[in-house]
C-alpha atoms as a PDB file:
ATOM      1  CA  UNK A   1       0.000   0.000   0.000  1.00  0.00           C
ATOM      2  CA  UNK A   2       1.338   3.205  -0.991  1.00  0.00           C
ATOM      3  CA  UNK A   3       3.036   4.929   2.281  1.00  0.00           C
ATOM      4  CA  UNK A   4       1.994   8.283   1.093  1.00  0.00           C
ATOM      5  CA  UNK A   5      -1.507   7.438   0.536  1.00  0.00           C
ATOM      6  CA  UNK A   6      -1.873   6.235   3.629  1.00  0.00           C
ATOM      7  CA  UNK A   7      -0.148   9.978   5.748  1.00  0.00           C
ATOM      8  CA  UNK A   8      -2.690  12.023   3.116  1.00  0.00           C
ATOM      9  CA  UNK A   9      -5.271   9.915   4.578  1.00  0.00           C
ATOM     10  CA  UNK A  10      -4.383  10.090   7.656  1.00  0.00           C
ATOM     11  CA  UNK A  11      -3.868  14.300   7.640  1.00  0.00           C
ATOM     12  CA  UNK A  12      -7.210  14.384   6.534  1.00  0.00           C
ATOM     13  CA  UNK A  13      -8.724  12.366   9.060  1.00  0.00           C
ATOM     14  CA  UNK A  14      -6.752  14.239  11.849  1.00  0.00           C
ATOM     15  CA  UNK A  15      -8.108  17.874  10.159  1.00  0.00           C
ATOM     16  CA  UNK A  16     -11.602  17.086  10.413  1.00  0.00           C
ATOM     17  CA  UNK A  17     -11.550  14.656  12.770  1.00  0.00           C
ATOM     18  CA  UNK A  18     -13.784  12.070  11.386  1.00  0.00           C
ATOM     19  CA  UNK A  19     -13.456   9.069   9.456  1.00  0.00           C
ATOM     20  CA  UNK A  20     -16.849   9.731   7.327  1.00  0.00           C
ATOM     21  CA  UNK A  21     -15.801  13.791   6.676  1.00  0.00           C
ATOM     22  CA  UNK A  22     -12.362  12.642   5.513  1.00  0.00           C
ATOM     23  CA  UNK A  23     -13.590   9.803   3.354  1.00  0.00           C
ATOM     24  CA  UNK A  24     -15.904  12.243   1.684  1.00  0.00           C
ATOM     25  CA  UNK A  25     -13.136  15.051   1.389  1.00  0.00           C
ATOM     26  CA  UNK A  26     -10.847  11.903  -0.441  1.00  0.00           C
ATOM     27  CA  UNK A  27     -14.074  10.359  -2.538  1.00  0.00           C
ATOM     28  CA  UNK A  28     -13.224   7.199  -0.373  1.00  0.00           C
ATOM     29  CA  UNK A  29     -15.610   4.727   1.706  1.00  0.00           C
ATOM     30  CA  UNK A  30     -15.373   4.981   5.211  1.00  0.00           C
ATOM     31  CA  UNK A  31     -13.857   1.732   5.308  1.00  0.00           C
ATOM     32  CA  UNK A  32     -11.239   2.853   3.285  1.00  0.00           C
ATOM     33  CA  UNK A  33     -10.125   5.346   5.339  1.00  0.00           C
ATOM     34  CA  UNK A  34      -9.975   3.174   8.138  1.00  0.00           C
ATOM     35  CA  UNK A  35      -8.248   0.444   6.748  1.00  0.00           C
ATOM     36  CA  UNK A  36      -5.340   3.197   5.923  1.00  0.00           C
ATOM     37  CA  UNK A  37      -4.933   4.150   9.032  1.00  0.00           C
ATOM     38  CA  UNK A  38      -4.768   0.965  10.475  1.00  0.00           C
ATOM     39  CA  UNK A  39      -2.433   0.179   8.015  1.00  0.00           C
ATOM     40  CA  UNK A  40      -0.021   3.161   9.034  1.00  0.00           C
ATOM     41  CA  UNK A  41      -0.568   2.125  12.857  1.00  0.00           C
ATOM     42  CA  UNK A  42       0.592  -1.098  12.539  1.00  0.00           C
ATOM     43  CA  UNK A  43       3.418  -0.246  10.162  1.00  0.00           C
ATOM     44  CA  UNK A  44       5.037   3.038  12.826  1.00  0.00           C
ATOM     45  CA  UNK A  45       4.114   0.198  16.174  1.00  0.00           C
ATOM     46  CA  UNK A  46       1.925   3.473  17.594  1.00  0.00           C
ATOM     47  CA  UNK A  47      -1.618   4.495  18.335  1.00  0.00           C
ATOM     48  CA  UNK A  48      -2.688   7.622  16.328  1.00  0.00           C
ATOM     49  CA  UNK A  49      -6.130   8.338  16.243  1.00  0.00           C
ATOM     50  CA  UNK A  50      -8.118   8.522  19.470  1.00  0.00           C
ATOM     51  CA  UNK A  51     -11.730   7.290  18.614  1.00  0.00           C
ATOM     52  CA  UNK A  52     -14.553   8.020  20.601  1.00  0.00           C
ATOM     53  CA  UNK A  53     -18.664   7.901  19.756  1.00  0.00           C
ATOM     54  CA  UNK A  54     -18.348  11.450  19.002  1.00  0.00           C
ATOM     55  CA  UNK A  55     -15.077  12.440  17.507  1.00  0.00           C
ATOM     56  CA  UNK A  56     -11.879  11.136  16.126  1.00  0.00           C
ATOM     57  CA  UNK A  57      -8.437  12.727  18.119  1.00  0.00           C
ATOM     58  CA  UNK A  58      -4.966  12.730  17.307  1.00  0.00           C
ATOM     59  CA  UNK A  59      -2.687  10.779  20.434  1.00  0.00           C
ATOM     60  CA  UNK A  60       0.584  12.916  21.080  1.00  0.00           C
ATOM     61  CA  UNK A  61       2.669  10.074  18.418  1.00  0.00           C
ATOM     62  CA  UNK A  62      -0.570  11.385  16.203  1.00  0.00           C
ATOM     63  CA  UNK A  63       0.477  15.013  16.911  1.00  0.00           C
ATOM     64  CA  UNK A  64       3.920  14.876  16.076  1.00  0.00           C
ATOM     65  CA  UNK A  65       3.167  12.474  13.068  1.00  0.00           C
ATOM     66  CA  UNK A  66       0.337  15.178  11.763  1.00  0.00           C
ATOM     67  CA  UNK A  67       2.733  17.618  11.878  1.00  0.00           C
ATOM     68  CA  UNK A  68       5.833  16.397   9.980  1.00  0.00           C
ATOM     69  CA  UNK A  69       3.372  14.980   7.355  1.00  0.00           C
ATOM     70  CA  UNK A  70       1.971  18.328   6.880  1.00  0.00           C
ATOM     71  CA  UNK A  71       5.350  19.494   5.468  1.00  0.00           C
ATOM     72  CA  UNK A  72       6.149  15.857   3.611  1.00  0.00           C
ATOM     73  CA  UNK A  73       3.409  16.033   1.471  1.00  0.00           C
ATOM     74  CA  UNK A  74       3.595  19.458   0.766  1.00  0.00           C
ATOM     75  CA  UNK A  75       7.183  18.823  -0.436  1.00  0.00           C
ATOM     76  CA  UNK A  76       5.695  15.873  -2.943  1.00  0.00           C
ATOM     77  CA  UNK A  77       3.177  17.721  -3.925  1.00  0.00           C
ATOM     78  CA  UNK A  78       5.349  20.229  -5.034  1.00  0.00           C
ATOM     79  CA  UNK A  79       8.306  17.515  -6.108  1.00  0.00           C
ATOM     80  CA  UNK A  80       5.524  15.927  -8.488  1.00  0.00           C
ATOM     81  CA  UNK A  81       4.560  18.912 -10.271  1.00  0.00           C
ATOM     82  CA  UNK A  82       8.573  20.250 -11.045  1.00  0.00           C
ATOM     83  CA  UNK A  83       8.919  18.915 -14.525  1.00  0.00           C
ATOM     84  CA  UNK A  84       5.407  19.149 -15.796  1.00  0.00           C
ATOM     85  CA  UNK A  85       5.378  21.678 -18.028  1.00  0.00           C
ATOM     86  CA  UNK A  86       1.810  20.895 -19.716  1.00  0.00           C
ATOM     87  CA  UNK A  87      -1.105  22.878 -17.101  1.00  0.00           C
ATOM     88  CA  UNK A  88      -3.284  20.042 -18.091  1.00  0.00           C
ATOM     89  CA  UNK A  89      -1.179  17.328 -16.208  1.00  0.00           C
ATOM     90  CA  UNK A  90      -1.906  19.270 -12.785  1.00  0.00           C
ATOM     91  CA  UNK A  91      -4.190  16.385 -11.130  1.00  0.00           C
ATOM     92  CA  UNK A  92      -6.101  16.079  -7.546  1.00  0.00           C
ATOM     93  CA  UNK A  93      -8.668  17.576  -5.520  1.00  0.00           C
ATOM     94  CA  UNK A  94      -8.704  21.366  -4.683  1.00  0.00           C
ATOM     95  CA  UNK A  95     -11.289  22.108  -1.826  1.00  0.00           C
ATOM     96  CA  UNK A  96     -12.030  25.745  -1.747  1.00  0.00           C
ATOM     97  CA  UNK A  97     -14.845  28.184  -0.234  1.00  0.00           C
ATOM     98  CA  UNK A  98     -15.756  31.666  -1.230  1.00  0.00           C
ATOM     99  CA  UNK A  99     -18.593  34.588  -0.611  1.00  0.00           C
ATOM    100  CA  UNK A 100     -21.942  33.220  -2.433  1.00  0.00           C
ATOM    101  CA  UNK A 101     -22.434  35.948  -4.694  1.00  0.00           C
ATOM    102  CA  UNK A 102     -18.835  35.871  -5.868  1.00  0.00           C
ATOM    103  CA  UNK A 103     -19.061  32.419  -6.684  1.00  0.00           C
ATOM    104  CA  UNK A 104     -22.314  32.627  -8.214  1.00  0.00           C
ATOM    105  CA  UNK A 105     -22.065  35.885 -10.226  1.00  0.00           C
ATOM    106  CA  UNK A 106     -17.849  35.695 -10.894  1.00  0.00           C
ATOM    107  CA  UNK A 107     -16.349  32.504 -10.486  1.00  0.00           C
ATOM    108  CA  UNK A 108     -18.690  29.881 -11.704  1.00  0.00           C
ATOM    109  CA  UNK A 109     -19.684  31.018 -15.185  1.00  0.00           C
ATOM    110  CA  UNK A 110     -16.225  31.460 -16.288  1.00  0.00           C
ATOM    111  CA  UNK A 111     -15.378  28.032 -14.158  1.00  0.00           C
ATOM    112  CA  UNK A 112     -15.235  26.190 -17.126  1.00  0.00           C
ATOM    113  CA  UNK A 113     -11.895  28.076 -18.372  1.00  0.00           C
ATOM    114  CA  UNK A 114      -9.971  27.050 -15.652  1.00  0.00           C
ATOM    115  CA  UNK A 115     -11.417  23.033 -16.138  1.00  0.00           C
ATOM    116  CA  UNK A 116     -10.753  23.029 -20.244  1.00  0.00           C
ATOM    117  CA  UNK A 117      -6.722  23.874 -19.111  1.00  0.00           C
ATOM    118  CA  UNK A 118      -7.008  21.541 -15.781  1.00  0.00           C
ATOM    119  CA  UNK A 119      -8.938  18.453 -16.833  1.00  0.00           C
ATOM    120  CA  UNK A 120      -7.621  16.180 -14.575  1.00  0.00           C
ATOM    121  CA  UNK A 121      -8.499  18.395 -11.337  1.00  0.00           C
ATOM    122  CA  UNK A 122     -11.296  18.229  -9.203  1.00  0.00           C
ATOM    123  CA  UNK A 123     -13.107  20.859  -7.114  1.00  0.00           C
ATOM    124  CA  UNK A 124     -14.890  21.009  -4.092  1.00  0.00           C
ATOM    125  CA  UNK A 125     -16.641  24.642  -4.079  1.00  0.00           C
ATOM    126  CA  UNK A 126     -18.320  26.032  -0.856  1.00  0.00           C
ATOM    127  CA  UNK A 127     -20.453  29.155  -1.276  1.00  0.00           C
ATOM    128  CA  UNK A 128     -20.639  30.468   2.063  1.00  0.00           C
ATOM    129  CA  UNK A 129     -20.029  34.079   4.029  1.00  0.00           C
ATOM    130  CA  UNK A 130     -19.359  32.411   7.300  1.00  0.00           C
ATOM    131  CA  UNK A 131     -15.802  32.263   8.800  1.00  0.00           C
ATOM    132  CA  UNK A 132     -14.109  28.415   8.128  1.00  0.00           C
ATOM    133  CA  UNK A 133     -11.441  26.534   9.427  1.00  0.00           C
ATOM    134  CA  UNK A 134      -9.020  25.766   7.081  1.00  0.00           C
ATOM    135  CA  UNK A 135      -7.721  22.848   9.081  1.00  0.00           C
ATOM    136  CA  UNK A 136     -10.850  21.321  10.548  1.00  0.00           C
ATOM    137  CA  UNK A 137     -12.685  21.225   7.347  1.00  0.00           C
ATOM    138  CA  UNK A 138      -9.915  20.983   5.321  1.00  0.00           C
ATOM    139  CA  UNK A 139      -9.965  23.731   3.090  1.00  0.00           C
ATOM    140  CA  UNK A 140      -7.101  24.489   0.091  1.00  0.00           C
ATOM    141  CA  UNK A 141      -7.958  28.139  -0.358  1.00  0.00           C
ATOM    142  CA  UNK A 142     -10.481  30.705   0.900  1.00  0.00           C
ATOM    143  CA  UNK A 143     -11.256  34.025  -0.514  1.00  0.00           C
ATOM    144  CA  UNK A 144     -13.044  36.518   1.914  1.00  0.00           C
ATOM    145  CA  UNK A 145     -14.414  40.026   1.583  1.00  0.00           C
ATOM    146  CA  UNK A 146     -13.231  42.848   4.405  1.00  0.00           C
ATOM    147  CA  UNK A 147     -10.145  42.498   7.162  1.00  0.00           C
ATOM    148  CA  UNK A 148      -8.163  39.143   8.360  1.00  0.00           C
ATOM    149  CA  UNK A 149      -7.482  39.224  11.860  1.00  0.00           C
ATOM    150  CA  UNK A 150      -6.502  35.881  11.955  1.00  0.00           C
ATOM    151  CA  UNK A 151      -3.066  35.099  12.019  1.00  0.00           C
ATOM    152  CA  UNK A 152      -2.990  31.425  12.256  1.00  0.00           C
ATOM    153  CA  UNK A 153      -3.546  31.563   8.060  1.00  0.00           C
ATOM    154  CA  UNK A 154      -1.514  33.410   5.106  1.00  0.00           C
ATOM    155  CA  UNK A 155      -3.628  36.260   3.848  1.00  0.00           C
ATOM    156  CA  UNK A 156      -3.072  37.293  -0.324  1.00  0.00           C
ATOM    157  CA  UNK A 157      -4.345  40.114  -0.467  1.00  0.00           C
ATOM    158  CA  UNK A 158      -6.028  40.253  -4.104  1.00  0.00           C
ATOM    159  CA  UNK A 159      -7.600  43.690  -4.214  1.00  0.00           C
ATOM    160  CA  UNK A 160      -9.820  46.788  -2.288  1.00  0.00           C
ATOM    161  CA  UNK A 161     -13.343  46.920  -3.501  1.00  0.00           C
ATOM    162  CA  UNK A 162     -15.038  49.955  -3.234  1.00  0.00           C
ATOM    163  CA  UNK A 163     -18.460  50.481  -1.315  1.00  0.00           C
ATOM    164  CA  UNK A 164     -21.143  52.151  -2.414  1.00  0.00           C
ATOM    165  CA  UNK A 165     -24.905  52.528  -0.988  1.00  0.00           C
ATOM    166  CA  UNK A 166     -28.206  50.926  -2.080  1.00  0.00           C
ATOM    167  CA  UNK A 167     -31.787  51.475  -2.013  1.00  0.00           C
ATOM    168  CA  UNK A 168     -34.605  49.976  -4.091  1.00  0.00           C
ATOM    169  CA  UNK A 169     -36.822  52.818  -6.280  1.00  0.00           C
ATOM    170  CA  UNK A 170     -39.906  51.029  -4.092  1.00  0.00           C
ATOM    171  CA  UNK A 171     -37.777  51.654  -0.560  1.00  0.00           C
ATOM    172  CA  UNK A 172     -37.239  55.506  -1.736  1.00  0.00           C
ATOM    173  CA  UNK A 173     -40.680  56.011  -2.866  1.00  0.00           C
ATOM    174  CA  UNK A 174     -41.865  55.055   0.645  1.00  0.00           C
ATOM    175  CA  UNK A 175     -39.231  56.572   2.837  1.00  0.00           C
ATOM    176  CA  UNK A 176     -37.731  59.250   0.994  1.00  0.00           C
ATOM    177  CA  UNK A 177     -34.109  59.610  -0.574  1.00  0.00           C
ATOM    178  CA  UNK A 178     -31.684  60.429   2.033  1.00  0.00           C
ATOM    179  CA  UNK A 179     -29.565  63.271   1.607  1.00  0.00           C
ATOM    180  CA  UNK A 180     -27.673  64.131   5.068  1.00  0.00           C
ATOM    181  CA  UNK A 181     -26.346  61.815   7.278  1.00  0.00           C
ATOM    182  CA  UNK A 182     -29.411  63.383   9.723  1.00  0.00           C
ATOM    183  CA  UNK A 183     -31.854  62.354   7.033  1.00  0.00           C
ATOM    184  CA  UNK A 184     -30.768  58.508   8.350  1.00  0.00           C
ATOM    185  CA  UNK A 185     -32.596  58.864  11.521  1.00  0.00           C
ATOM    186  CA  UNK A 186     -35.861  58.700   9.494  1.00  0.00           C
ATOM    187  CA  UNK A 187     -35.059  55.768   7.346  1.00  0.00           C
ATOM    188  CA  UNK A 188     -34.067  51.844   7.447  1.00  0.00           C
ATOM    189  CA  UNK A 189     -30.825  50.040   7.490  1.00  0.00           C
ATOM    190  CA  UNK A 190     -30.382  46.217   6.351  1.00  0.00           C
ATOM    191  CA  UNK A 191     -28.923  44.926   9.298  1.00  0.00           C
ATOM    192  CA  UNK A 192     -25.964  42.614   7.930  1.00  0.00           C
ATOM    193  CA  UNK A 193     -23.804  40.461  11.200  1.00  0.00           C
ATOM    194  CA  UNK A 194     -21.195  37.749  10.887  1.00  0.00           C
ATOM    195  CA  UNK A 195     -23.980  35.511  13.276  1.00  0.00           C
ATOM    196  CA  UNK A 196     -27.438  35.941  14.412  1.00  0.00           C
ATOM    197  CA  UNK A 197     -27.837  37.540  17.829  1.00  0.00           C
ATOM    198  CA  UNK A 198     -24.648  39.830  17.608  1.00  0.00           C
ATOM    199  CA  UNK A 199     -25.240  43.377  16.934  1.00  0.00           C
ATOM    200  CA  UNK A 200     -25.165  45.270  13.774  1.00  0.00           C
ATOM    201  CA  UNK A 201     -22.541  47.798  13.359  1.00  0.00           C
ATOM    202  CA  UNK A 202     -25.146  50.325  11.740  1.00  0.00           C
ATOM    203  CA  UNK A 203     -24.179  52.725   8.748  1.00  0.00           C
ATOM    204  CA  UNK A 204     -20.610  52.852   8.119  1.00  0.00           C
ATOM    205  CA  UNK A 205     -18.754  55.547   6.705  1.00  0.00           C
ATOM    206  CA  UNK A 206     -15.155  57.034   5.656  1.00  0.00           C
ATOM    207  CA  UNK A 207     -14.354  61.013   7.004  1.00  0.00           C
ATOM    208  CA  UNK A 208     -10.568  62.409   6.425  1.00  0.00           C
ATOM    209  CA  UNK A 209      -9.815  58.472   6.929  1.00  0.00           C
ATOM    210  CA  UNK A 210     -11.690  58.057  10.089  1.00  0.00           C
ATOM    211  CA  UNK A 211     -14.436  54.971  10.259  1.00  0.00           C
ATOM    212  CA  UNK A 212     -17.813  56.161  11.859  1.00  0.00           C
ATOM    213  CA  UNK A 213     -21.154  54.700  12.344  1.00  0.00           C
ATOM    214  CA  UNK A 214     -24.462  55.687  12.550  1.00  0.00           C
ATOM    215  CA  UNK A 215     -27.190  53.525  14.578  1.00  0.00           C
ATOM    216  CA  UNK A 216     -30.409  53.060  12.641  1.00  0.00           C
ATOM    217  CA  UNK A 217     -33.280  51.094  12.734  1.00  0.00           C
ATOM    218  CA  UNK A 218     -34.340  48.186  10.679  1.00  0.00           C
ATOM    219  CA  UNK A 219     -36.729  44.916  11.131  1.00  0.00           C
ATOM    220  CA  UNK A 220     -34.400  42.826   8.512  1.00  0.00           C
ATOM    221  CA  UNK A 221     -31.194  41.045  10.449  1.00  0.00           C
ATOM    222  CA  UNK A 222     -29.390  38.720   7.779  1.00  0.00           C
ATOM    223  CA  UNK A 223     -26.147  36.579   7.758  1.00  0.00           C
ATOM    224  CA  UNK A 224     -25.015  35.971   4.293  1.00  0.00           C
ATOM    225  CA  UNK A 225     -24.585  38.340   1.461  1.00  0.00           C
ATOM    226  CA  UNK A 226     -27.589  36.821  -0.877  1.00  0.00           C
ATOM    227  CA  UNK A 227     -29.724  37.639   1.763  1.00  0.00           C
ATOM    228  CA  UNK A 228     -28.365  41.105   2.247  1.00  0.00           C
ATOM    229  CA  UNK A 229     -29.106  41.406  -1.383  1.00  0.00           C
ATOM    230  CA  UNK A 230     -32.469  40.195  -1.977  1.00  0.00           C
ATOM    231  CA  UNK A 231     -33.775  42.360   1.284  1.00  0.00           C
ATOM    232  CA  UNK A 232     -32.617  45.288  -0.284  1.00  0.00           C
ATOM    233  CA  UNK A 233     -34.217  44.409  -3.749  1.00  0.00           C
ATOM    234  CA  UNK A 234     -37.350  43.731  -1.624  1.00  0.00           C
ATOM    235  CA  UNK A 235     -37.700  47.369  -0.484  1.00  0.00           C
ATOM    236  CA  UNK A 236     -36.777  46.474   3.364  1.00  0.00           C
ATOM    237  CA  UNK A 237     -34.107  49.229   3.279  1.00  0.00           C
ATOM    238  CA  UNK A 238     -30.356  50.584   2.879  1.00  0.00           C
ATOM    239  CA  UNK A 239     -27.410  48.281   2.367  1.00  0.00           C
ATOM    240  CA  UNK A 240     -23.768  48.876   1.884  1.00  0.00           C
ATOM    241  CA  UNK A 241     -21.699  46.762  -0.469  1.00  0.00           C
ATOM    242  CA  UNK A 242     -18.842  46.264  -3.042  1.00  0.00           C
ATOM    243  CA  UNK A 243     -19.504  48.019  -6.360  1.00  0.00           C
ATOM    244  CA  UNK A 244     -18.907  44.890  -8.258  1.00  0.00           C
ATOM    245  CA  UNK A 245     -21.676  43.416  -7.143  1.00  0.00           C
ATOM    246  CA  UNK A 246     -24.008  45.957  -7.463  1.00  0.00           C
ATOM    247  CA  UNK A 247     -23.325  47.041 -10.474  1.00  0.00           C
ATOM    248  CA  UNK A 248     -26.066  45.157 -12.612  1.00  0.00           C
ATOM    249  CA  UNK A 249     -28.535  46.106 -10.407  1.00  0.00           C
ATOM    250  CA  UNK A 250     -27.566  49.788 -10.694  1.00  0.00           C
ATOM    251  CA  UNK A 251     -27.605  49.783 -14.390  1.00  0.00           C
ATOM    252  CA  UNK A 252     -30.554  48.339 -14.699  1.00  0.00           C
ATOM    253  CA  UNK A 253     -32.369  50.497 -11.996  1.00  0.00           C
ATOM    254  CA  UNK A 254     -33.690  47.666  -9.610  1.00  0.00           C
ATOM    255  CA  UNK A 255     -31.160  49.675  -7.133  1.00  0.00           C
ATOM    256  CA  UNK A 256     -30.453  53.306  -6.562  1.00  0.00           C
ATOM    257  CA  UNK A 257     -27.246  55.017  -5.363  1.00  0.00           C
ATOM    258  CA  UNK A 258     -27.553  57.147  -2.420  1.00  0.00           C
ATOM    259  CA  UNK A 259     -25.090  59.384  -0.125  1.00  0.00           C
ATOM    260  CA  UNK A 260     -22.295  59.123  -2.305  1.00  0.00           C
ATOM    261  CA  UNK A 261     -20.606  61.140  -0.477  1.00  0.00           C
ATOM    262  CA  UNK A 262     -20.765  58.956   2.427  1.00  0.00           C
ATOM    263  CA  UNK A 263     -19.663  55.862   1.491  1.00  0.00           C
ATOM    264  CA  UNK A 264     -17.532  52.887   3.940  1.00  0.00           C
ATOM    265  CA  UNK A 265     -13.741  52.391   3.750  1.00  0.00           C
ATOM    266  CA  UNK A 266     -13.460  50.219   0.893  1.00  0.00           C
ATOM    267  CA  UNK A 267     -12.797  45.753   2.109  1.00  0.00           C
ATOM    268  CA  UNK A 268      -9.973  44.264   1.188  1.00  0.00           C
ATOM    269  CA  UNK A 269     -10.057  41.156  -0.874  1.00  0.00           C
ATOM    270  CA  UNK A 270      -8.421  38.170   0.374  1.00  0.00           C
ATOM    271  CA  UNK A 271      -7.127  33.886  -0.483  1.00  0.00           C
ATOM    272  CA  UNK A 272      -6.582  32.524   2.483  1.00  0.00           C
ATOM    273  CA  UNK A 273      -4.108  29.373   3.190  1.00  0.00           C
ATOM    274  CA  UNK A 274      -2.798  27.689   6.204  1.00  0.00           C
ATOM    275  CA  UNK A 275       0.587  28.504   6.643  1.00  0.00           C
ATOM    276  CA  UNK A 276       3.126  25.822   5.226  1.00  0.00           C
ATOM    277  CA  UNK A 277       6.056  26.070   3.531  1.00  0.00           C
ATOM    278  CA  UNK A 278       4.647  25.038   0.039  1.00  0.00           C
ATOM    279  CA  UNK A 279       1.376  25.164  -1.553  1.00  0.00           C
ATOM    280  CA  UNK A 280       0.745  22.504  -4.055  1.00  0.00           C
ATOM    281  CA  UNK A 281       1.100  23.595  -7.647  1.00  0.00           C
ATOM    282  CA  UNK A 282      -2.686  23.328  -8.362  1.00  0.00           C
ATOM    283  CA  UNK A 283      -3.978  25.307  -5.365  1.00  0.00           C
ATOM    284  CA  UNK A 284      -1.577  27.669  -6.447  1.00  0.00           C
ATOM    285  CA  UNK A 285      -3.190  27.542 -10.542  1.00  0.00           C
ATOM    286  CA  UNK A 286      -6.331  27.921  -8.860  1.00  0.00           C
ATOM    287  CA  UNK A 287      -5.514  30.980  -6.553  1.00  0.00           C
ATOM    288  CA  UNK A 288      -3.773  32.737  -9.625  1.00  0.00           C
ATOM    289  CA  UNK A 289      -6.764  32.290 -11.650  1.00  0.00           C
ATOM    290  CA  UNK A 290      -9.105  33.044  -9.009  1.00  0.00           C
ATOM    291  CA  UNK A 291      -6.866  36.737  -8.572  1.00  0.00           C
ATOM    292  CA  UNK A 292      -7.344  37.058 -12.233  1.00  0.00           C
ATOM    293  CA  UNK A 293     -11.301  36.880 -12.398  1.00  0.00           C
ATOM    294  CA  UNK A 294     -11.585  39.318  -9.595  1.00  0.00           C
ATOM    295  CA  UNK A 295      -9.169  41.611 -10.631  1.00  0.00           C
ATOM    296  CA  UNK A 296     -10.567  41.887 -14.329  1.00  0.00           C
ATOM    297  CA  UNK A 297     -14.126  42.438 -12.717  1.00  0.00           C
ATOM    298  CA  UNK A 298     -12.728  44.806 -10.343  1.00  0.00           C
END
């Protein structure tokens, strides 16, 4: 049984700590993935994995094993790809998440660009706006929207998108357009936070380069960006996002611009990696590529 196999297989069970995630992650059976680690047990004399009804946990050997791996494979992945010199013999699975409306609007329709020059790769796309573990869900890459204040990961930044402020023609009929910042007392904000039950951070906005807020009201509270998006569409009041992804909706006139003179900083555009010496050569395609869409739609 290939020794190698059997550390990638065991890396992945010790990121996400279970046998079923990791098989899934691999496209093996379960009893695959137990089988290899039994396999590497018996052939390094040590206990590695913990298992319990709830939860599979690296012993201390495990620790130290997970570790070194970590940096092995890394090192093979990048040995393997040295002399290839075609971009279509870049093979394996590249796990990645990214903001839903990026994905949706950006990345996937010109997906199949990157797949006609990487046929032999395989992608795992999440579409979320929540923060992930790299590790314990064993992400490749992540791109995220606004500041990194994590520094257990490598942050590339890509790009700053600029903010601008939206209202449905239905929401301004009702309410108004806003004109002064005082003119937000009277109006509605789309309440956007990172989870439900923490408090909004209100209207945002950029003075001699000074952040400040304004507190406003609003009955909408939503956690993801498509959401932010459709409640604004649906009248239920002001939002503040990147340019990019307004932009259709401005031109066609389903959303107005208002306060442009009061817009937020602009967010910075990030991949995010774990930190490791080497990324393999197709994460790294990927993340070039991935640089490439955003920065020609930016």
């Amino acid at each position: 049984m290939n020794k190698l196999e059997l550390l990638r297989t065991f890396v992945r069970v010790s990121e996400m700590s279970s046998f079923t995630l990791a098989g899934e992650s691999l496209g093996l059976p379960r009893s695959t993935v137990s089988e290899h680690v039994q396999a590497l047990e018996t052939l390094l004399g040590t206990r590695l994995l913990q298992r319990t009804t709830r939860k599979v946990q690296a012993t201390q050997d495990g620790l130290v094993l997970y570790e070194r791996s970590k940096d092995l494979l890394s090192h093979m992945d990048e040995i393997e790809g040295l002399f290839k010199q075609d971009e279509a013999s870049l093979a394996g699975r590249i796990r990645i998440d990214m903001p839903s409306i990026m994905a949706r609007r950006f990345v996937m329709p010109r997906l199949p660009e990157f797949m006609d020059k990487h046929p032999h790769l395989e992608l795992e796309i999440s579409s979320t706006d929540r923060r992930v573990d790299l590790l314990s869900e064993g992400f490749d890459c992540v791109v995220r929207v606004g500041a990194q204040p994590d520094q257990s990961v490598v942050a590339r930044r890509v790009c700053d998108f600029a903010m601008v402020n939206c209202a449905s023609p239905a929401y301004l009929q009702r309410y108004g357009v806003p004109r002064r910042l005082e003119d937000l007392a009277e109006h509605r904000l789309v309440h956007y936070v990172g989870v439900l039950g923490s408090r909004s951070e209100g209207f945002e906005y950029e003075e001699e380069g000074k952040l400040h807020r304004v507190a406003m009201a609003g009955s909408i509270t939503v956690n993801n960006s498509d959401g932010y998006e459709s409640a604004c569409l649906g009248g239920f009041g002001l939002i503040q996002a990147p340019v990019m992804g307004m932009q259709p909706y401005l031109l066609s006139g389903e959303l107005v611009e208002v306060l442009p003179q009061w817009r937020a900083p602009s967010m910075e555009v990030s991949m995010l990696y774990a930190r490791q010496r080497h990324l393999p050569l197709r994460v790294r395609a990927f993340m070039d590529w991935v640089e490439h869409i955003i920065r020609s739609t930016h």
